[in-house]
N, C-alpha and C. Protein backbone atom coordinates (compact mmCIF):
# COMPACT_ATOMS: atom_id res chain seq x y z
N UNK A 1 -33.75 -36.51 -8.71
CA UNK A 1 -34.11 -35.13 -8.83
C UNK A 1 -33.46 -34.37 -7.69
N UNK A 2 -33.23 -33.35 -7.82
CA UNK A 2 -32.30 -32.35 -7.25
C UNK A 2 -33.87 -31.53 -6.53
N UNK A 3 -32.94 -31.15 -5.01
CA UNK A 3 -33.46 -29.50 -4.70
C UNK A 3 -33.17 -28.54 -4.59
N UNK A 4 -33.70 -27.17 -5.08
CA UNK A 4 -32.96 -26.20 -5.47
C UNK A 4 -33.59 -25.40 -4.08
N UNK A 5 -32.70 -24.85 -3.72
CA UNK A 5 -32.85 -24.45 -2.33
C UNK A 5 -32.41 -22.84 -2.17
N UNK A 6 -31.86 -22.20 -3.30
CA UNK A 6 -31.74 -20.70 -3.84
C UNK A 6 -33.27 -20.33 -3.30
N UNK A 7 -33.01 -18.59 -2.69
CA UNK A 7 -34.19 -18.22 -2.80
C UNK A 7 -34.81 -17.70 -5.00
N UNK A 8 -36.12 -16.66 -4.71
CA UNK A 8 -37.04 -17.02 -6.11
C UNK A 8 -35.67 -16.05 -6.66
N UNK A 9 -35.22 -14.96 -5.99
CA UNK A 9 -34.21 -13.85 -6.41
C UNK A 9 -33.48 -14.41 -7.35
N UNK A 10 -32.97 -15.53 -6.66
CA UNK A 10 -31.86 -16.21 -7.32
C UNK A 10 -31.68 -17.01 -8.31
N UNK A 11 -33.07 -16.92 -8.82
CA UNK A 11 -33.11 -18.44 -10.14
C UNK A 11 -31.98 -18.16 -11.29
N UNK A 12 -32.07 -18.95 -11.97
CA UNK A 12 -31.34 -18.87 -13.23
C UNK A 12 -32.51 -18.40 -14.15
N UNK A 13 -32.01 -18.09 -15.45
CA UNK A 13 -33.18 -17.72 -16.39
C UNK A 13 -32.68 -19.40 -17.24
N UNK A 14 -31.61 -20.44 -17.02
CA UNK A 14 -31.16 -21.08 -17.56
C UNK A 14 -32.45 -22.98 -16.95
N UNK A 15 -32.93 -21.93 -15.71
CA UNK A 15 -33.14 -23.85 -14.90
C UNK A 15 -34.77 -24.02 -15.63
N UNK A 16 -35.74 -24.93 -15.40
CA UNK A 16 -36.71 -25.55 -15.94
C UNK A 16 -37.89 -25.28 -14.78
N UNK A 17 -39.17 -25.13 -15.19
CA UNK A 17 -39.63 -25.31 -14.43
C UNK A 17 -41.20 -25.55 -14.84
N UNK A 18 -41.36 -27.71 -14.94
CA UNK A 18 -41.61 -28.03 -15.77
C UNK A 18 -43.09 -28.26 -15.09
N UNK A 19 -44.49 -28.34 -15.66
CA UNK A 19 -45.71 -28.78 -15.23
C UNK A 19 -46.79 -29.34 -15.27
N UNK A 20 -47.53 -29.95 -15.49
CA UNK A 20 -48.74 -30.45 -16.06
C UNK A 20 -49.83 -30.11 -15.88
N UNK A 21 -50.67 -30.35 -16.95
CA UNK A 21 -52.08 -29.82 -16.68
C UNK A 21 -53.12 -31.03 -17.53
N UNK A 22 -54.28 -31.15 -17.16
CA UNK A 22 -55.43 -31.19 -18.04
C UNK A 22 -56.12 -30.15 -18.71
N UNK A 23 -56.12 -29.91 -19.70
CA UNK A 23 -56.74 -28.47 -20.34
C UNK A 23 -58.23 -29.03 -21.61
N UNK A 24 -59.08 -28.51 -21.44
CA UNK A 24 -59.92 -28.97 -22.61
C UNK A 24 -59.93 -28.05 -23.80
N UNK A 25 -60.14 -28.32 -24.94
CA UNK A 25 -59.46 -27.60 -26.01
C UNK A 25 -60.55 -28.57 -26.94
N UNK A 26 -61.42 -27.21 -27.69
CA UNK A 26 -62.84 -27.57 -28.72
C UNK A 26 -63.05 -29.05 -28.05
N UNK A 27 -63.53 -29.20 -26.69
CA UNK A 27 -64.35 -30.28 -26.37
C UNK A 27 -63.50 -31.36 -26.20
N UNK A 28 -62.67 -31.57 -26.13
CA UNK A 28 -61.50 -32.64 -25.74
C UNK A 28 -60.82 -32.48 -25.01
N UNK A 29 -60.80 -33.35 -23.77
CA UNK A 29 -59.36 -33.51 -22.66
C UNK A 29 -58.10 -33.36 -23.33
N UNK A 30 -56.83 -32.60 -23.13
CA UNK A 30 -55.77 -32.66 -23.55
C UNK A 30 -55.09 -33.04 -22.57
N UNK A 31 -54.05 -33.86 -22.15
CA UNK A 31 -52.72 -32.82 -20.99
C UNK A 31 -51.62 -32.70 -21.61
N UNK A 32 -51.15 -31.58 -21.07
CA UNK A 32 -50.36 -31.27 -21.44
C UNK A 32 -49.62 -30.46 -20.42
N UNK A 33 -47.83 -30.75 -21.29
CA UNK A 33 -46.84 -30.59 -20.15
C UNK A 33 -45.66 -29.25 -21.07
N UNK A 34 -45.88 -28.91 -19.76
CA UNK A 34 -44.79 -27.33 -19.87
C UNK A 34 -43.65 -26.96 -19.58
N UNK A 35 -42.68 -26.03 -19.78
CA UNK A 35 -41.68 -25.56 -19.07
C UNK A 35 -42.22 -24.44 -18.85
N UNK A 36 -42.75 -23.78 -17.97
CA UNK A 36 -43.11 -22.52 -17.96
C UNK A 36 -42.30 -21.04 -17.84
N UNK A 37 -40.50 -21.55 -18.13
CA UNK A 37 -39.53 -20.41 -17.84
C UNK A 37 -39.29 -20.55 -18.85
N UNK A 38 -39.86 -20.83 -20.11
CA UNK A 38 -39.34 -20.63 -21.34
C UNK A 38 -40.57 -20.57 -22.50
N UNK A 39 -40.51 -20.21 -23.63
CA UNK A 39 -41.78 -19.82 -24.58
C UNK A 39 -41.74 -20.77 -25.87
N UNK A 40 -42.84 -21.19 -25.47
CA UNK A 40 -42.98 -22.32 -26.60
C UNK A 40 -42.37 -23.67 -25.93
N UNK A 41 -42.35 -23.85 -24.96
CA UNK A 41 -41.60 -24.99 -24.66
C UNK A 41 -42.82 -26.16 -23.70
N UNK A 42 -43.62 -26.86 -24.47
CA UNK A 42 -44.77 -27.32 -24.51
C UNK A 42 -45.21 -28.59 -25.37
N UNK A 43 -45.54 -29.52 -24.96
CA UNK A 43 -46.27 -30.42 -25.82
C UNK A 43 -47.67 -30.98 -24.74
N UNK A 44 -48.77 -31.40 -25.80
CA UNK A 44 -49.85 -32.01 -25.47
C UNK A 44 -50.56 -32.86 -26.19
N UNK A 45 -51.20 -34.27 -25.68
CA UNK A 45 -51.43 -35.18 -26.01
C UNK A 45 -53.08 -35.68 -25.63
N UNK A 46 -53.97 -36.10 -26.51
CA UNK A 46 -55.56 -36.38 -26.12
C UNK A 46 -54.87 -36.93 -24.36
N UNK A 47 -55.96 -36.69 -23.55
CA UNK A 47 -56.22 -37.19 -22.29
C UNK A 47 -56.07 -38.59 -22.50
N UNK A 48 -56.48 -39.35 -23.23
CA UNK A 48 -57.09 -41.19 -23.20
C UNK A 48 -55.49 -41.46 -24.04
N UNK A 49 -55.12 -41.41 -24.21
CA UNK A 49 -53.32 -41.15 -24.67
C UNK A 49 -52.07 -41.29 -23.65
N UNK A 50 -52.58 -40.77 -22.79
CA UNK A 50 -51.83 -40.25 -21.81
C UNK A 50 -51.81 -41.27 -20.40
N UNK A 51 -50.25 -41.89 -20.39
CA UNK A 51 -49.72 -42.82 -19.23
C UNK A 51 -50.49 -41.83 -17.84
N UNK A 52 -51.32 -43.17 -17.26
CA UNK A 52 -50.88 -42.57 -15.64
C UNK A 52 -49.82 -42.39 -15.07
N UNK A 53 -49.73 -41.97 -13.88
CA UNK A 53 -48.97 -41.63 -12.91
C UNK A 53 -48.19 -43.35 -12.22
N UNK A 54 -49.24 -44.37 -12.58
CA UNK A 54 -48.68 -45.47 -12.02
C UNK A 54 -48.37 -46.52 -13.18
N UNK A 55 -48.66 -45.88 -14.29
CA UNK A 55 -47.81 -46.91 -15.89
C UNK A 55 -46.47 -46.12 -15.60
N UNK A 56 -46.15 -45.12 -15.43
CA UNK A 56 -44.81 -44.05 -15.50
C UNK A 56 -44.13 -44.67 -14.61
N UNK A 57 -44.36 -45.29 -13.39
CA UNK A 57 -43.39 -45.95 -12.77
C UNK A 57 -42.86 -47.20 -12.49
């Protein structure tokens, strides 16, 4: 992974800027992961679904 070291002025409208969350949704853990510089660019999966942080590596 790269660091982008541009100040915020300078972003691209082109780069990613990707995130995670736990969100509950009608009574169910979801997480779900974002690009938040772009619309619609999103998927989410039940919580009990979802690799830890230490299966991922």
């Amino acid at each position: 992974m790269s660091t982008d070291v541009r100040s915020v002025e300078q972003r691209s409208v082109d780069e990613r800027e990707i995130v995670a969350a736990v969100d509950e949704t009608d009574g169910m853990a979801r997480f779900v992961v974002a690009d938040i510089v772009r619309d619609d660019a999103w998927l989410s999966a039940p919580e009990r679904d979802a690799c830890s942080l230490d299966e991922w590596r």
